[in-house]
N, C-alpha and C. Protein backbone atom coordinates (compact mmCIF):
# COMPACT_ATOMS: atom_id res chain seq x y z
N UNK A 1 -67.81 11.71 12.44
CA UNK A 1 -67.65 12.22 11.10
C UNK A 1 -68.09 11.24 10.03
N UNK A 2 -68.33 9.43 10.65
CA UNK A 2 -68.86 9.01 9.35
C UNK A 2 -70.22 8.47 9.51
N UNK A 3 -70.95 8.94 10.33
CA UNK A 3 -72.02 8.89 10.51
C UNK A 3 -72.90 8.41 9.39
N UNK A 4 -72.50 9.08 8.30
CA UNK A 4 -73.31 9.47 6.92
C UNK A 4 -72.73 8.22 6.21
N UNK A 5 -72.31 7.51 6.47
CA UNK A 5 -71.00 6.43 5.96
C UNK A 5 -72.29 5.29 5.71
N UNK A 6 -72.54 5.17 4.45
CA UNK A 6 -73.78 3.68 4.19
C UNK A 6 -72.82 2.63 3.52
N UNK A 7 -72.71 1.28 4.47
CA UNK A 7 -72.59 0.52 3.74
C UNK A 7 -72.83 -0.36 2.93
N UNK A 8 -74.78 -0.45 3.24
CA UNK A 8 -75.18 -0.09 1.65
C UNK A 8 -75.75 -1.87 1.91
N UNK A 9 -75.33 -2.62 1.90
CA UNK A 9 -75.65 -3.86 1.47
C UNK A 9 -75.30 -4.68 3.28
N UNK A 10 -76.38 -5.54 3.63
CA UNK A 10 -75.53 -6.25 4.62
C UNK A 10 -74.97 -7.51 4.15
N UNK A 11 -75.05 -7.88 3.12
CA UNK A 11 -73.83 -9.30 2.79
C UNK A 11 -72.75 -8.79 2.49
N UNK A 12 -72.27 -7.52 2.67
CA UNK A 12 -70.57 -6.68 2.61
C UNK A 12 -70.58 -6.70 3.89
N UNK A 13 -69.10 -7.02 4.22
CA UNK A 13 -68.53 -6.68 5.19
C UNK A 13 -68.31 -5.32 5.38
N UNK A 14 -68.59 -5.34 6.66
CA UNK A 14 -68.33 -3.38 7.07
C UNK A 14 -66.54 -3.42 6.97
N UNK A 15 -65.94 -2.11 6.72
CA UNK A 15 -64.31 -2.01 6.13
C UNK A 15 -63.81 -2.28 7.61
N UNK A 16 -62.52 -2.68 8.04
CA UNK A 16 -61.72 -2.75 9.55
C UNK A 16 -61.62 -1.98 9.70
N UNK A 17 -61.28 -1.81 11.07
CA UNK A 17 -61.40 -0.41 12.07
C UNK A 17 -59.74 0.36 10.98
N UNK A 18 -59.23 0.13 10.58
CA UNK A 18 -57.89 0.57 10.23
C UNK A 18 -58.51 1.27 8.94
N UNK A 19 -59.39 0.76 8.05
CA UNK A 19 -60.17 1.68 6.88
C UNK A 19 -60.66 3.19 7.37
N UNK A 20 -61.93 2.47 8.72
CA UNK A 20 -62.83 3.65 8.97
C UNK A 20 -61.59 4.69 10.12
N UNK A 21 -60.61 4.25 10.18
CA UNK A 21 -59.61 5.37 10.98
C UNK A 21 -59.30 6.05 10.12
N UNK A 22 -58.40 5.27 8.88
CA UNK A 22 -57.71 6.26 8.00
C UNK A 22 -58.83 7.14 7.15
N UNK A 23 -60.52 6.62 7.01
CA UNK A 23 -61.30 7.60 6.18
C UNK A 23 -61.63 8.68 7.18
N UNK A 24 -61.96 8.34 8.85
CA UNK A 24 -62.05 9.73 9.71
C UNK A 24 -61.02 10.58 9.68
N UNK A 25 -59.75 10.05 9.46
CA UNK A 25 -58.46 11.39 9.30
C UNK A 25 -58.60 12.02 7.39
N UNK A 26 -59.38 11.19 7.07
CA UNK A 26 -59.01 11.74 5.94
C UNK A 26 -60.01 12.92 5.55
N UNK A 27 -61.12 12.73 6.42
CA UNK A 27 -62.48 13.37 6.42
C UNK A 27 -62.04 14.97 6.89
N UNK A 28 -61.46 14.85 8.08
CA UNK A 28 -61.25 15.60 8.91
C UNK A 28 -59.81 16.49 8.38
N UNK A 29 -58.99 16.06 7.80
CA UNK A 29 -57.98 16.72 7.50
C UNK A 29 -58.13 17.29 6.19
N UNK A 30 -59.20 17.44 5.36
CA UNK A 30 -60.15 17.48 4.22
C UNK A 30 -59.29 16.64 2.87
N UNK A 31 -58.60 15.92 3.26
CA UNK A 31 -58.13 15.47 2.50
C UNK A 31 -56.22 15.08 2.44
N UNK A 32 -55.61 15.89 2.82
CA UNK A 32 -54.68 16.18 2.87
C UNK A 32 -53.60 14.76 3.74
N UNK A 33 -54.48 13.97 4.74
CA UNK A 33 -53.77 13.03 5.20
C UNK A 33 -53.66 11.24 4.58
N UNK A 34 -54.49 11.88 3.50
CA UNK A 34 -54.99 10.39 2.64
C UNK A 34 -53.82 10.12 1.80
N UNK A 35 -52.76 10.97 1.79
CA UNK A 35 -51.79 10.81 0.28
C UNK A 35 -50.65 9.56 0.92
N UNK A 36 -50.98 9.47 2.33
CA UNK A 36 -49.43 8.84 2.91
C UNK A 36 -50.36 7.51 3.58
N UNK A 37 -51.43 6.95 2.86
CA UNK A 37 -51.88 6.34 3.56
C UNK A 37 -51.21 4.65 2.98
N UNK A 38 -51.14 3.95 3.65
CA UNK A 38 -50.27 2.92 3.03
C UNK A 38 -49.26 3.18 2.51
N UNK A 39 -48.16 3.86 2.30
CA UNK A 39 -47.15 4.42 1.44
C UNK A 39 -47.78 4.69 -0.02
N UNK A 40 -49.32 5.01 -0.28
CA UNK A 40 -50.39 5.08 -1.70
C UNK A 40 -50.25 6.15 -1.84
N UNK A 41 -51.09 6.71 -2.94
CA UNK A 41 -51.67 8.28 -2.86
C UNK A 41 -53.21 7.40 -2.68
N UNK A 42 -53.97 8.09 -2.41
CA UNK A 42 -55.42 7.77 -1.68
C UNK A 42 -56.20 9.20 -2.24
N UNK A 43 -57.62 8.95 -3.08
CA UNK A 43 -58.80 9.56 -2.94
C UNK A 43 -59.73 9.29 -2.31
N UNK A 44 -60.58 10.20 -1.94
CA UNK A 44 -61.89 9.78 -1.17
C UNK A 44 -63.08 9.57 -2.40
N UNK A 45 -63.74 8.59 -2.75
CA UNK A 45 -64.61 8.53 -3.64
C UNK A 45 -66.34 8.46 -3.01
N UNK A 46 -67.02 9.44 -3.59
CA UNK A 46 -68.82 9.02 -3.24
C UNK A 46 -69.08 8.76 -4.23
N UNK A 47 -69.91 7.36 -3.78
CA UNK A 47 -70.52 6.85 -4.94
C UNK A 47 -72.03 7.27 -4.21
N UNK A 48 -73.30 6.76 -4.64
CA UNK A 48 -74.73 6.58 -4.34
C UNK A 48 -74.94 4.88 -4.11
N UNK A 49 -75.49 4.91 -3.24
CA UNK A 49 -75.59 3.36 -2.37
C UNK A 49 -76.95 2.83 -3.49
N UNK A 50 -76.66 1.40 -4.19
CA UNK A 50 -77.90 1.08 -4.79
C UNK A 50 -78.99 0.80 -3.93
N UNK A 51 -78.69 -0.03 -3.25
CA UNK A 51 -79.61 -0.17 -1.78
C UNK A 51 -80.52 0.84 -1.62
N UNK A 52 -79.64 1.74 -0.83
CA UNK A 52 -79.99 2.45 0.24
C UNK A 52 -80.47 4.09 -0.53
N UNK A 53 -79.56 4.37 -1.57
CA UNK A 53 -79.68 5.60 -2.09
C UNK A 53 -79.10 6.71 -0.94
N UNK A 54 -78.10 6.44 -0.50
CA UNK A 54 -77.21 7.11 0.69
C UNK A 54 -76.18 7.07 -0.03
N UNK A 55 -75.17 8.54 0.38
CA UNK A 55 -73.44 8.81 0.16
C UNK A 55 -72.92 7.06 0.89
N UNK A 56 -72.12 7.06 -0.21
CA UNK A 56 -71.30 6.14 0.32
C UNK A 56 -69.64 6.13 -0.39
N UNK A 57 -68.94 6.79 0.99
CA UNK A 57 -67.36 7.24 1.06
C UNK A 57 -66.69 6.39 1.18
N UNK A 58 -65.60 6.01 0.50
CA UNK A 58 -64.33 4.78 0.42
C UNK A 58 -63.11 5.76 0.08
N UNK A 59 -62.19 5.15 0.45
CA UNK A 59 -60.68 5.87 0.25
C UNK A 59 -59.99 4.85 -0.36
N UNK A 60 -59.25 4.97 -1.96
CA UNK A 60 -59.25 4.01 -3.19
C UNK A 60 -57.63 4.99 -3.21
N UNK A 61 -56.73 3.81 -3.75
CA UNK A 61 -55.71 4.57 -4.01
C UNK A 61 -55.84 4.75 -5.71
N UNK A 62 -55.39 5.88 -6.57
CA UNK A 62 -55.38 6.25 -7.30
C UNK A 62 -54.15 6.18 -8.11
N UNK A 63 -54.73 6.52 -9.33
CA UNK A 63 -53.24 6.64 -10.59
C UNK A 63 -53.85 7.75 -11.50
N UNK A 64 -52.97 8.61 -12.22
CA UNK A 64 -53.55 9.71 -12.92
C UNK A 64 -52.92 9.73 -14.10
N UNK A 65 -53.67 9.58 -15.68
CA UNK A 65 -52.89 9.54 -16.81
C UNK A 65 -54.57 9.93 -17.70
N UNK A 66 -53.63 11.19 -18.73
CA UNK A 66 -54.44 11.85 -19.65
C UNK A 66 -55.66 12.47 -19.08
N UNK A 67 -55.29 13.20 -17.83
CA UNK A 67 -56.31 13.88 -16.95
C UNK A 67 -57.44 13.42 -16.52
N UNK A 68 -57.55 12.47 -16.26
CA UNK A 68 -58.29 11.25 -15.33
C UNK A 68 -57.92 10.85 -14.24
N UNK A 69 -58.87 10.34 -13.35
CA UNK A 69 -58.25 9.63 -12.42
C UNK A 69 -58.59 8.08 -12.76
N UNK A 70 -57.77 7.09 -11.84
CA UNK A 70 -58.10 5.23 -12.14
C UNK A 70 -57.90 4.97 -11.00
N UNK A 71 -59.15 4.19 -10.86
CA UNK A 71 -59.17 3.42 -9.75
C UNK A 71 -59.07 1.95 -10.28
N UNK A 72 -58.49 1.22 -9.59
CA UNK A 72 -58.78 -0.67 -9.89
C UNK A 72 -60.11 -1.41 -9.34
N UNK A 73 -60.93 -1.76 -9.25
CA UNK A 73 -62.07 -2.31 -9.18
C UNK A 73 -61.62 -4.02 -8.97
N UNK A 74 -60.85 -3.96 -7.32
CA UNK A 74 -60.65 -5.15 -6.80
C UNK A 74 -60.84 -5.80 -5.53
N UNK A 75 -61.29 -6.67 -5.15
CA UNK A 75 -61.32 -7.32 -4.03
C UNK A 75 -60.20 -8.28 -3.79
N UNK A 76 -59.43 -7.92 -4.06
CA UNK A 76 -58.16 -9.29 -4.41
C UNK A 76 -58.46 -10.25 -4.86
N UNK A 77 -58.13 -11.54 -4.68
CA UNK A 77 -58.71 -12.82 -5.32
C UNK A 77 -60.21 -13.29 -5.08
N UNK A 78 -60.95 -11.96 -4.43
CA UNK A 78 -62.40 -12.70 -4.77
C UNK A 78 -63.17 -12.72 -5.53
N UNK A 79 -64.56 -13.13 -6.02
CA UNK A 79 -64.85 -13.43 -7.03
C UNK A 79 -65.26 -11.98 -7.54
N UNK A 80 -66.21 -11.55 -7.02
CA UNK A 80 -66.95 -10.40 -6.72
C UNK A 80 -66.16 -9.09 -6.52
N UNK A 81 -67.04 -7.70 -7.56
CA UNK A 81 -66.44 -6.63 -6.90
C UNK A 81 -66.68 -6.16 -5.78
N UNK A 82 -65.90 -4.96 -5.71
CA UNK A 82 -65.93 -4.73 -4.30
C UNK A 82 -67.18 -3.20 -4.31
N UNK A 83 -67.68 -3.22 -3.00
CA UNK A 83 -68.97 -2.94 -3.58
C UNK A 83 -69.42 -1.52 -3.98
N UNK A 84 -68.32 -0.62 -3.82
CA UNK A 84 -67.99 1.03 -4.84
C UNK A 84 -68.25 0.82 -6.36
N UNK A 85 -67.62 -0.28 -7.00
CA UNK A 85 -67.90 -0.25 -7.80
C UNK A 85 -69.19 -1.19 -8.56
N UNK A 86 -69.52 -2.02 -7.58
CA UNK A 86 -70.85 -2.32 -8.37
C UNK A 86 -71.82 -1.18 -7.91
N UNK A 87 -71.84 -0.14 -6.78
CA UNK A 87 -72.60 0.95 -6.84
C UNK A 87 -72.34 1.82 -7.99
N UNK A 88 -71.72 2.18 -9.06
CA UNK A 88 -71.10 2.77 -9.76
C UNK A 88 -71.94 2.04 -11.52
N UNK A 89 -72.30 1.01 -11.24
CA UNK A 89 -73.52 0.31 -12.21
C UNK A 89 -74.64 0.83 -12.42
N UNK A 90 -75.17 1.70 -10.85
CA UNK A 90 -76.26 2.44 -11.23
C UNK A 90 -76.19 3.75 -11.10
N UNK A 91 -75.06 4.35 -10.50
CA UNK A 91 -75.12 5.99 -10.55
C UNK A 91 -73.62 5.95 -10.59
N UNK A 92 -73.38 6.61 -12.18
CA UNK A 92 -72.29 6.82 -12.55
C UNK A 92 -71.29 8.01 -12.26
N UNK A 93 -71.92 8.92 -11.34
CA UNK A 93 -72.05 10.49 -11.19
C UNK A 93 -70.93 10.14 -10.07
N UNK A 94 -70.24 10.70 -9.18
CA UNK A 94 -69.68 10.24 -8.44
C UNK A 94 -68.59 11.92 -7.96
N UNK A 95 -68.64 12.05 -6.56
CA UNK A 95 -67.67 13.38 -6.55
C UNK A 95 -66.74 12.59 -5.73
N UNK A 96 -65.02 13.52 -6.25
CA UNK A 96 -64.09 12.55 -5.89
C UNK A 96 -63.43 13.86 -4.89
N UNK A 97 -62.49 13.42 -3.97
CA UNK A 97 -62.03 14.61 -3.11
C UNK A 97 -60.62 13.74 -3.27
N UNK A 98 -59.15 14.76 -3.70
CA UNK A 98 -57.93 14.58 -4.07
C UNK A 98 -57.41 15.90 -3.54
N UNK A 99 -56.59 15.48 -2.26
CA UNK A 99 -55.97 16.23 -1.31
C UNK A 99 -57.42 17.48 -0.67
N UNK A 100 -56.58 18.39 -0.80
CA UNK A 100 -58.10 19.26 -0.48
C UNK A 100 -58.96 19.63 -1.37
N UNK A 101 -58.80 19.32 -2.88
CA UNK A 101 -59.84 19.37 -4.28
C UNK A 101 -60.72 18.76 -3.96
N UNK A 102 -61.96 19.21 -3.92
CA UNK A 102 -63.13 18.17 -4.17
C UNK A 102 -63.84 18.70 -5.52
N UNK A 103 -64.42 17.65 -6.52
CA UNK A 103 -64.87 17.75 -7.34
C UNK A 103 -65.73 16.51 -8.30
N UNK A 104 -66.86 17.10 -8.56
CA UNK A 104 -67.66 15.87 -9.55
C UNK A 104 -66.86 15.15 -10.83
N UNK A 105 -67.37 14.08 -11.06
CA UNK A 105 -67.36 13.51 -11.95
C UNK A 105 -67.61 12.08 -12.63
N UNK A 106 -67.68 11.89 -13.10
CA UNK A 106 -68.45 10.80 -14.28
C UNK A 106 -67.60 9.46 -14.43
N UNK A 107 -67.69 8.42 -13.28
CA UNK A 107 -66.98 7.18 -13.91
C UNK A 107 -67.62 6.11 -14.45
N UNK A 108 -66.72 5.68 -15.63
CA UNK A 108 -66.71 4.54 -16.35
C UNK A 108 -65.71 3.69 -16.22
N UNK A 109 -65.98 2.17 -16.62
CA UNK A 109 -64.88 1.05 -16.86
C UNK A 109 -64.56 1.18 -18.24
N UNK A 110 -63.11 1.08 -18.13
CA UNK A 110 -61.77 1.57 -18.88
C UNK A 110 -62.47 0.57 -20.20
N UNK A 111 -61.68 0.79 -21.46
CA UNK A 111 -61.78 0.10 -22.35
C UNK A 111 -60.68 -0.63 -22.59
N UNK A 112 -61.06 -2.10 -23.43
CA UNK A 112 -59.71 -3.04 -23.52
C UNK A 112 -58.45 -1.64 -23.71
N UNK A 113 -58.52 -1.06 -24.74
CA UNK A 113 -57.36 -0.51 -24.87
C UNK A 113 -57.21 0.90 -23.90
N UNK A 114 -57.91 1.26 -22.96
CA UNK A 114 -57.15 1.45 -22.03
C UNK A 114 -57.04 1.19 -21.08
N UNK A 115 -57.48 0.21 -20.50
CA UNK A 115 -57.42 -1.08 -19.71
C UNK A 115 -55.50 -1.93 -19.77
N UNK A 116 -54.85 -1.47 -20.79
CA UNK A 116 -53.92 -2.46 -21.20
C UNK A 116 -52.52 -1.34 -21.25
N UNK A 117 -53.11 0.40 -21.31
CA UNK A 117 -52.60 1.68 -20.96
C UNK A 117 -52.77 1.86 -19.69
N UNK A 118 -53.24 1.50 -19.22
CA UNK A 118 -53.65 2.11 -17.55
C UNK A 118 -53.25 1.55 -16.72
N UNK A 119 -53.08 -0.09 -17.25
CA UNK A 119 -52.69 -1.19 -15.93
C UNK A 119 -51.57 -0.91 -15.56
N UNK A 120 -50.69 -0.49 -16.19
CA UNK A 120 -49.05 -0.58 -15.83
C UNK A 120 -48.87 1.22 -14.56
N UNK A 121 -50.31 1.86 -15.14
CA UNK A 121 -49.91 3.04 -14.42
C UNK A 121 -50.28 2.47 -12.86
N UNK A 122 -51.52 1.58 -12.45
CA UNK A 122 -52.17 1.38 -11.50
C UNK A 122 -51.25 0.63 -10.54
N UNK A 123 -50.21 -0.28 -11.38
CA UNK A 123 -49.63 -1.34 -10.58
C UNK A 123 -48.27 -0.61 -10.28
N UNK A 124 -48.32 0.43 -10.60
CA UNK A 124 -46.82 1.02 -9.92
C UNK A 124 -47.48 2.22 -8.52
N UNK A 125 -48.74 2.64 -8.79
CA UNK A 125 -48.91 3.23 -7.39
C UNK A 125 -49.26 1.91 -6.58
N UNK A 126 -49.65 0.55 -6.74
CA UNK A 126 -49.55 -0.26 -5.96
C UNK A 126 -49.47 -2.20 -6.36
N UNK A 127 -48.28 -2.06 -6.48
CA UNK A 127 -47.55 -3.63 -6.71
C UNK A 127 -48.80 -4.85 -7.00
N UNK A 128 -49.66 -4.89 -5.60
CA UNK A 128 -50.40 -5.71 -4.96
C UNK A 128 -51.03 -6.27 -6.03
N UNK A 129 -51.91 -5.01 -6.82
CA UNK A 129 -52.67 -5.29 -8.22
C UNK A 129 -52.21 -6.00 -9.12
N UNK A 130 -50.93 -6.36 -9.25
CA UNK A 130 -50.29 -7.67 -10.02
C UNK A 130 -50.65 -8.95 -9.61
N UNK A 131 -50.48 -9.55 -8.46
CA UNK A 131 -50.56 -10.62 -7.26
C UNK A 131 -52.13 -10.25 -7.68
N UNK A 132 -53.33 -9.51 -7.63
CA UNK A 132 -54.81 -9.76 -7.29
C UNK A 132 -55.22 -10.33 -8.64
N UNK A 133 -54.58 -9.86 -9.79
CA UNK A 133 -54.89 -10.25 -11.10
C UNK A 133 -54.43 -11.81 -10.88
N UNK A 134 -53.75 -12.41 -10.64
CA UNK A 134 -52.73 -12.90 -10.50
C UNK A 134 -53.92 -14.44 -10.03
N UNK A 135 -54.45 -13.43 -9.12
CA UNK A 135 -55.57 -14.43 -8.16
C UNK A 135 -56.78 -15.05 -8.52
N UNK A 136 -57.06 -14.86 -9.94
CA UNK A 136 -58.25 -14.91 -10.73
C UNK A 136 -58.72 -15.07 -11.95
N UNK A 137 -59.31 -15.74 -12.36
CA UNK A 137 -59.27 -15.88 -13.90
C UNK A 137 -60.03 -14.30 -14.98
N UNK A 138 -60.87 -14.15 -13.41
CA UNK A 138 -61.37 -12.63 -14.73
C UNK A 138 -60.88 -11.46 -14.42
N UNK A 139 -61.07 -10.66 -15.86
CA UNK A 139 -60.08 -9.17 -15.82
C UNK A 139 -60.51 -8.49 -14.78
N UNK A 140 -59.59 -7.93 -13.71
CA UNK A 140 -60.04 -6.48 -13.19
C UNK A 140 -59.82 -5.73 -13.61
N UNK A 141 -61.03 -4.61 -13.68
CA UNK A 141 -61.71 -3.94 -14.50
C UNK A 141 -60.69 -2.58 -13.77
N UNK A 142 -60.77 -1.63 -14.39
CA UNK A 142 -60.14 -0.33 -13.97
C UNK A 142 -61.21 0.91 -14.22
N UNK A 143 -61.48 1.85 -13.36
CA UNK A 143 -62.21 2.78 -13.56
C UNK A 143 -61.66 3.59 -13.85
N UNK A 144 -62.39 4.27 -14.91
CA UNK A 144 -61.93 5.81 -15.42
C UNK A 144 -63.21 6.94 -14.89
N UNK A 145 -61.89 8.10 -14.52
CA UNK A 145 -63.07 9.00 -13.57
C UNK A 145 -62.59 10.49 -14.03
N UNK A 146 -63.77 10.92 -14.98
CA UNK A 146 -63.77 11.98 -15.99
C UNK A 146 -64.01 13.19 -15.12
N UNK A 147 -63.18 14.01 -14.48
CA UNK A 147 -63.51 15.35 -13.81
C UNK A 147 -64.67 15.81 -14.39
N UNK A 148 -65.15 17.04 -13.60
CA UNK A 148 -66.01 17.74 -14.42
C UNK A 148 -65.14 18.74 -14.21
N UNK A 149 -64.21 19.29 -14.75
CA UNK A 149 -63.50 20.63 -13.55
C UNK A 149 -64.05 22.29 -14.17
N UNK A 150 -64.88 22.06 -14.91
CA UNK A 150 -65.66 23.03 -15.51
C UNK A 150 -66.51 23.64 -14.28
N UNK A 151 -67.24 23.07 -13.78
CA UNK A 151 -67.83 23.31 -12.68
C UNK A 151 -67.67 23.18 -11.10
């Protein structure tokens, strides 16, 4: 089922077998088994591979405020993002799948001021994001991901 799965760059590490398990159940259950993944809620996000110009599927835990979704744009304390979102630099278009919803839409990085609204929503679906900030001198960035639900 992830056949189609590009990881796009070979100086990224391919995700641990414990990623590409929980994205085959999540593939396969169309969504529906991603919410209990880590004790998270979990989306499936496609971005477009800069590389490669291939789907490329990650399962990001999520936070939802003013009908958006947010993702955090972290590698924990490393320097570098992680590489969804530097694909997301060149094709902003992106379809997100939330439980069995799948649907397009348009992400951007948050602005200071809602960057400073959003953080407190991000770090309560997951603690960790305190400790990764924590790990680094520069801001992690938070994505904002504009449905299209029109279409």
């Amino acid at each position: 089922m992830t056949s189609d799965i590009d990881w796009d760059h070979p100086a990224d590490p391919k995700p641990g077998s414990w990623q590409l398990d929980h994205l085959r159940r999540y593939v396969a259950s169309d969504g529906a088994d991603g919410h209990a993944w880590r004790g998270t809620r979990t989306l499936l996000l496609t971005t477009v591979g800069r590389v490669s110009g291939r789907p490329v599927r990650t399962p990001l835990i999520y936070g939802e405020a003013d009908g958006r979704y947010l993702l955090v744009a972290s590698k924990g304390g490393a320097p570098e993002h992680p590489l969804w979102y530097r694909n997301l630099t060149a094709h902003p278009e992106v379809r997100i799948q939330v439980g069995p919803e799948v649907m397009q839409g348009t992400a951007r990085t948050a602005t200071a001021e809602e960057q400073r609204a959003y953080w407190p929503v991000m770090v309560g679906e997951w603690p960790a994001y305190d400790e990764y900030q924590a790990q680094t001198d520069r801001a992690i960035p938070i994505v904002v991901i504009e449905p299209d639900r029109a279409g």
